[in-house]
Protein backbone atom coordinates (compact mmCIF):
# COMPACT_ATOMS: atom_id res chain seq x y z
CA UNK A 1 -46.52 -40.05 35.69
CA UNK A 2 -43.86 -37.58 34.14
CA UNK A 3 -40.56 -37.66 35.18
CA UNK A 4 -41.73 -33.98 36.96
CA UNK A 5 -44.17 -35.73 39.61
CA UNK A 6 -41.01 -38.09 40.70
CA UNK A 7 -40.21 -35.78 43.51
CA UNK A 8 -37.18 -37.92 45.40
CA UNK A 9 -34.54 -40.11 44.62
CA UNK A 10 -33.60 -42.20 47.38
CA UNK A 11 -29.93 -43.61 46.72
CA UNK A 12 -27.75 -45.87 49.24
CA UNK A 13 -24.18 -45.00 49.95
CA UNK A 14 -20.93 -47.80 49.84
CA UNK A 15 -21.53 -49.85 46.40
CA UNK A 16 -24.24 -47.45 44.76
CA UNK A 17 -23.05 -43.92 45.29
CA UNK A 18 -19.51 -44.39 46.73
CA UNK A 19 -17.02 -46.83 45.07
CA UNK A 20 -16.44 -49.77 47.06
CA UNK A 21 -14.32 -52.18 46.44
CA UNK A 22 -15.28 -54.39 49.44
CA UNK A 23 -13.60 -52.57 52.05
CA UNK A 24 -16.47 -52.29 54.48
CA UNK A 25 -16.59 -55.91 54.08
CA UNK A 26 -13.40 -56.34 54.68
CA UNK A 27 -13.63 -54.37 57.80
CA UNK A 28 -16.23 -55.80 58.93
CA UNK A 29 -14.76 -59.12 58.29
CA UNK A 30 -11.72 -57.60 59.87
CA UNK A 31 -13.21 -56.92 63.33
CA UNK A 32 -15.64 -60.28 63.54
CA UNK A 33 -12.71 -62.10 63.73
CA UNK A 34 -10.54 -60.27 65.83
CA UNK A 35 -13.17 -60.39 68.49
CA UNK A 36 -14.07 -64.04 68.19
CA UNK A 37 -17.24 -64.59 65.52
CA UNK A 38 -16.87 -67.45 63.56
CA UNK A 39 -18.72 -66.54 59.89
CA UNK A 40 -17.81 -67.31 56.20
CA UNK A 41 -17.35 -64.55 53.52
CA UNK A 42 -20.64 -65.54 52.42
CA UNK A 43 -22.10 -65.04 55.26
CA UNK A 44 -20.62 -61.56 56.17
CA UNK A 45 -21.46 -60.47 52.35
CA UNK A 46 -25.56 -61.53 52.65
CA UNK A 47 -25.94 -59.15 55.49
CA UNK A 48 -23.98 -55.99 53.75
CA UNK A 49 -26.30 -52.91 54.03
CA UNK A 50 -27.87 -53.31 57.34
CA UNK A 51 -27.09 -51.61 60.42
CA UNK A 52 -23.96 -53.02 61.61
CA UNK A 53 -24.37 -53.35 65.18
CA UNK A 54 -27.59 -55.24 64.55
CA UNK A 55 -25.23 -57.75 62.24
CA UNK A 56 -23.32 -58.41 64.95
CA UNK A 57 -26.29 -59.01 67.10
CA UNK A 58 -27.36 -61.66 64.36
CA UNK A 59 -23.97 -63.18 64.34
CA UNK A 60 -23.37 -63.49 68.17
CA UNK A 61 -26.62 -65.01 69.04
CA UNK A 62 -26.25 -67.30 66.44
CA UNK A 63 -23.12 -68.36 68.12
CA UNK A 64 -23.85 -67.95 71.66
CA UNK A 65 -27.53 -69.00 71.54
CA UNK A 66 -30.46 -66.08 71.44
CA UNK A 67 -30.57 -66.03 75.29
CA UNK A 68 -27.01 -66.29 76.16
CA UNK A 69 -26.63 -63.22 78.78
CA UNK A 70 -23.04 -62.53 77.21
CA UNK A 71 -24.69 -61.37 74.07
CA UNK A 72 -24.99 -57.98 74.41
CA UNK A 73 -21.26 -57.45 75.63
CA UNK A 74 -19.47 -59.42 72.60
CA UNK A 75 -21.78 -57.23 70.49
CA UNK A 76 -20.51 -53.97 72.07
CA UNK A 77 -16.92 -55.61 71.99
CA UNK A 78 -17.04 -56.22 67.91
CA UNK A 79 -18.97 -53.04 67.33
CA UNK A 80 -16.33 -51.25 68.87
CA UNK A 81 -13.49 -52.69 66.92
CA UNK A 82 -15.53 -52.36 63.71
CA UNK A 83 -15.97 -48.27 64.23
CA UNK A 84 -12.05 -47.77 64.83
CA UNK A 85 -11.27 -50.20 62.17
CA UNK A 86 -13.95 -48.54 59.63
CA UNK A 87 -12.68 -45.19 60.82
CA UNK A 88 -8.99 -45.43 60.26
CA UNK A 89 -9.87 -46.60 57.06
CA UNK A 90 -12.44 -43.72 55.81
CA UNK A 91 -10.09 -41.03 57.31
CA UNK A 92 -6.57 -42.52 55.65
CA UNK A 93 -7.69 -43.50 52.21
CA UNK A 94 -9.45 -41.37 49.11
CA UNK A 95 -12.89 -41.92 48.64
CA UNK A 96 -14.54 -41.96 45.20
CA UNK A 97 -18.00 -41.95 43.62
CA UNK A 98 -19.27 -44.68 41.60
CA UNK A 99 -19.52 -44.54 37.72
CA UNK A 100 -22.14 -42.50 36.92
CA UNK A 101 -23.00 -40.99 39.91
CA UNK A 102 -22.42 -37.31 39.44
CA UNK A 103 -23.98 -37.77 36.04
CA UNK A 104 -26.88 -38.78 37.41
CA UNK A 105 -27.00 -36.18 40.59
CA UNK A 106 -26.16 -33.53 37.85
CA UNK A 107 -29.43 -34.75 35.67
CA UNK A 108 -31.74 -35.03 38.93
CA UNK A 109 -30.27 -31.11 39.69
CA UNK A 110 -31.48 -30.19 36.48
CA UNK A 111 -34.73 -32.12 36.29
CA UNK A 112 -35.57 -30.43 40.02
CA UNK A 113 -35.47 -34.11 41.26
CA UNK A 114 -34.11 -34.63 45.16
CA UNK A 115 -31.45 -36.95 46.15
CA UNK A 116 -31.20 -38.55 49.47
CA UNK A 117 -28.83 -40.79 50.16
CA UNK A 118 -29.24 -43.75 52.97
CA UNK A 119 -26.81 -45.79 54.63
CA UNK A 120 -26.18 -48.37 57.09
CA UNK A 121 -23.30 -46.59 58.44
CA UNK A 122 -23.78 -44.11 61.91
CA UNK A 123 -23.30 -40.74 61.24
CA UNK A 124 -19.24 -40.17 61.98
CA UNK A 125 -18.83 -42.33 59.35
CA UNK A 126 -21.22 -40.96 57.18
CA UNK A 127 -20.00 -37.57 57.35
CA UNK A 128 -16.10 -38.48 57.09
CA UNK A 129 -17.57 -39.93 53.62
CA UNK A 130 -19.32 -37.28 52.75
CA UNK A 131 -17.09 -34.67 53.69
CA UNK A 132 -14.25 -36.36 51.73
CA UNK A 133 -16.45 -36.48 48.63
CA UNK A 134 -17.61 -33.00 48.99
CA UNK A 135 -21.05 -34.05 49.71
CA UNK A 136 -21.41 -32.86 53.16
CA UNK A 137 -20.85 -28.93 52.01
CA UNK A 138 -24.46 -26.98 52.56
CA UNK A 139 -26.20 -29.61 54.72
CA UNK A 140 -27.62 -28.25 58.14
CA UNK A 141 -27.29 -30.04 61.51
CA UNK A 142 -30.05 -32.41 60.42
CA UNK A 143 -27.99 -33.57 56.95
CA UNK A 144 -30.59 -31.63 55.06
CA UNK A 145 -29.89 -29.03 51.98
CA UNK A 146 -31.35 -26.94 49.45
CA UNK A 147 -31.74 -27.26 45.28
CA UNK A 148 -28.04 -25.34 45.43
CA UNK A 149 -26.34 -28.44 47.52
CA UNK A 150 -25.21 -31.96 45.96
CA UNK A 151 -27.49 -34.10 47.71
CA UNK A 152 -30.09 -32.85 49.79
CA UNK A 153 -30.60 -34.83 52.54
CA UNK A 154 -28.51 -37.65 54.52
CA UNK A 155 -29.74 -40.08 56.72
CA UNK A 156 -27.78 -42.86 58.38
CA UNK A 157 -29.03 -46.11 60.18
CA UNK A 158 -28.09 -44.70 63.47
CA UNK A 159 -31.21 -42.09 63.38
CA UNK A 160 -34.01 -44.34 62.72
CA UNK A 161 -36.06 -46.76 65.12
CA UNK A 162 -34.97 -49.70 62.51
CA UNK A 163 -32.14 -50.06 59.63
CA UNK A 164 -32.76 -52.05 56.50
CA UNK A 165 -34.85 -53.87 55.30
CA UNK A 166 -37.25 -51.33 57.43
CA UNK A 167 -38.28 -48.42 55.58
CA UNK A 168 -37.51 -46.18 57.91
CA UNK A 169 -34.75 -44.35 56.09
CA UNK A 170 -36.78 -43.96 53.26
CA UNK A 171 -39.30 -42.64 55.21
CA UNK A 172 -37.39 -40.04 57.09
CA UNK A 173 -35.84 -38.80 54.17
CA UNK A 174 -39.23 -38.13 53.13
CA UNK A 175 -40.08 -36.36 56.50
CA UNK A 176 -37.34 -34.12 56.17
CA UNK A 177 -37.79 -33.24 52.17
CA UNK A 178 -41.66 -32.74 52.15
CA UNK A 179 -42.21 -35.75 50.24
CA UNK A 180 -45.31 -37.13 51.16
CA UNK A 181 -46.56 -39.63 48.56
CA UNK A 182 -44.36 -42.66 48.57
CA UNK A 183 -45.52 -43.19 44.74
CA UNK A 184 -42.97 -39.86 43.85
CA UNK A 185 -40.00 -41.91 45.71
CA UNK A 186 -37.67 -44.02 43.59
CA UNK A 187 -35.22 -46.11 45.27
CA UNK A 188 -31.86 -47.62 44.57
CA UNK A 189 -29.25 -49.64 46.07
CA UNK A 190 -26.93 -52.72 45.87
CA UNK A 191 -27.82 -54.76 48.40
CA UNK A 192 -30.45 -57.15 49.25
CA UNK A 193 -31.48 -55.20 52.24
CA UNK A 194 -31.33 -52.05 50.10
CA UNK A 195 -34.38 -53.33 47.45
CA UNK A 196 -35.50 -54.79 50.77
CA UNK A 197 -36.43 -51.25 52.69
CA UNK A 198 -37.67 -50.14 49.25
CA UNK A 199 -40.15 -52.88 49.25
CA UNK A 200 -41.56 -52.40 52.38
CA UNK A 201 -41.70 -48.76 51.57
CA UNK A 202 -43.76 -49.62 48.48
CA UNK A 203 -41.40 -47.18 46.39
CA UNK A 204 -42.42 -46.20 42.98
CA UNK A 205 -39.21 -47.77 41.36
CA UNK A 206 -37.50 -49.94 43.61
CA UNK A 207 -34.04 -50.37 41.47
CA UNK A 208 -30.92 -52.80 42.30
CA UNK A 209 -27.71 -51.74 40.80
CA UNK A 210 -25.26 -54.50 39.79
CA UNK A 211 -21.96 -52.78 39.54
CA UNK A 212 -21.47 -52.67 43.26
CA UNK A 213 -21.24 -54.99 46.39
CA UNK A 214 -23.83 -57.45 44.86
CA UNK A 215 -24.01 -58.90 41.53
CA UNK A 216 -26.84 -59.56 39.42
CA UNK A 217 -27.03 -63.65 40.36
CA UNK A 218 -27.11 -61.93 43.69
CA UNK A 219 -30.02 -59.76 43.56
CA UNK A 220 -31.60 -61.50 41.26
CA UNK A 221 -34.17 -63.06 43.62
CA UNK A 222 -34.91 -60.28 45.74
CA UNK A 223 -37.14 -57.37 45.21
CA UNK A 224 -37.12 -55.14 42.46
CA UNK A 225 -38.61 -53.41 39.73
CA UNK A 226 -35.06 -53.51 37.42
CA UNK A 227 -31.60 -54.23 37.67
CA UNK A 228 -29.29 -51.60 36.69
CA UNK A 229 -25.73 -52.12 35.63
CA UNK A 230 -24.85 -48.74 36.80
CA UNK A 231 -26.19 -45.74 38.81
CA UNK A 232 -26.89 -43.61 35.59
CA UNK A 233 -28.76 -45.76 33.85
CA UNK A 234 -31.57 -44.13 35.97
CA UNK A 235 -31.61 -41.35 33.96
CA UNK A 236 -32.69 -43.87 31.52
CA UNK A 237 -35.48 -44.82 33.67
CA UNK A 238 -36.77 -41.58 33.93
CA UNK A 239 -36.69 -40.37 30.20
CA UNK A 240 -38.59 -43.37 29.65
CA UNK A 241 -41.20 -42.22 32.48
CA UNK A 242 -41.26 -38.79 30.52
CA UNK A 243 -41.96 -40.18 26.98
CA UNK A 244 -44.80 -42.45 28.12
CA UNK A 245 -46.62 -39.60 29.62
């Protein structure tokens, strides 16, 4: 395959595309405990890069019991505090991509390569990020641009059926670019649940990059085809692609 049949480049957000320095950790930690859940740093770190309203799902009926009928309402109680506490932080501090990153979108530009970029933030959140960064300029009301725009599509966990480790995201993005052999798709991300969704997507490249949330002892044992140490380094990937064909 030359580096000309990989059509899409499939990239997640907070630790892979946009510096983070634990903050959405820290928010999320931030709001569990303000509202009552009782889980470690470990725990809260393990389940970065899902959908976060699902998280706290996962951490209230492990406290309450699956069944217990107040569930649902301490869910919608933490999920609450977590958007105004996530908010206030996107909208009052700068936001920054990650080493490498426009490198990388600037090589994909030139290579006529797509870039969509996945998240398990909703879409307000998504789009303060990306307007911050610039990112958001072009898009249409679906988050999808053209070979002039940075990125060319967006998709956030809040538009899909399931979040990570689904591949629904993946998928979409696919959907909405015209990409319709998985096999042209590489993926990237920083989280367990990010080489997860590329997994079940059955991704070309399914690539976990070490320099953000998750280290490499971390994502070590979970799905992947390579372990990056930063975002560029797929442009190393794909020369290689292009000299063995």
């Amino acid at each position: 395959m030359s580096v000309h049949q990989i059509e899409l480049v499939i990239l997640d957000m907070a630790g892979t595309t946009v510096t983070d320095q634990h903050e959405v950790e820290a928010c999320f930690a931030k709001a569990a405990r303000q509202t009552g859940i009782e889980a470690t740093d470990e725990e809260i770190l393990a389940v970065q890069g899902l959908a976060k309203r699902f998280v706290f799902q996962l951490f209230w009926r492990k406290q309450l019991g699956e069944t217990h009928p107040d569930v649902e309402s301490r869910v919608d109680e933490s999920y609450a505090v977590f958007k105004e506490v996530l908010e206030k932080h996107y909208r009052t501090q700068p936001v920054y991509p990650t080493v490498g990153c426009l490198e990388l979108f600037g090589y994909l530009k030139k290579n006529g390569i797509k870039v969509a970029l996945t998240t398990g933030f909703y879409r307000e959140v998504t789009d303060i990020i990306l307007g911050k960064l610039g990112w958001l300029e072009g898009l249409d009301a679906q988050r999808v641009g053209n070979e002039s725009t940075v990125i060319q599509a967006s998709i956030s966990s809040d538009e899909v059926p399931q979040g990570r480790p689904a591949p629904d995201m993946i998928y979409k993005a696919m959907r909405l670019l015209g990409v319709t052999d998985v096999k042209r798709v590489i993926n990237a991300g920083d989280t367990p649940s990010d080489l997860g969704s590329g997994k079940a997507a059955g991704v070309y490249l399914n690539l976990g990059v070490t320099n953000g949330t998750h280290t490499t002892e971390q994502l070590i044992g979970h799905p992947h085809d390579a372990l990056l140490g930063s975002i560029d380094e797929i442009i190393q990937v794909l020369e290689e692609i292009k000299v063995k064909n």
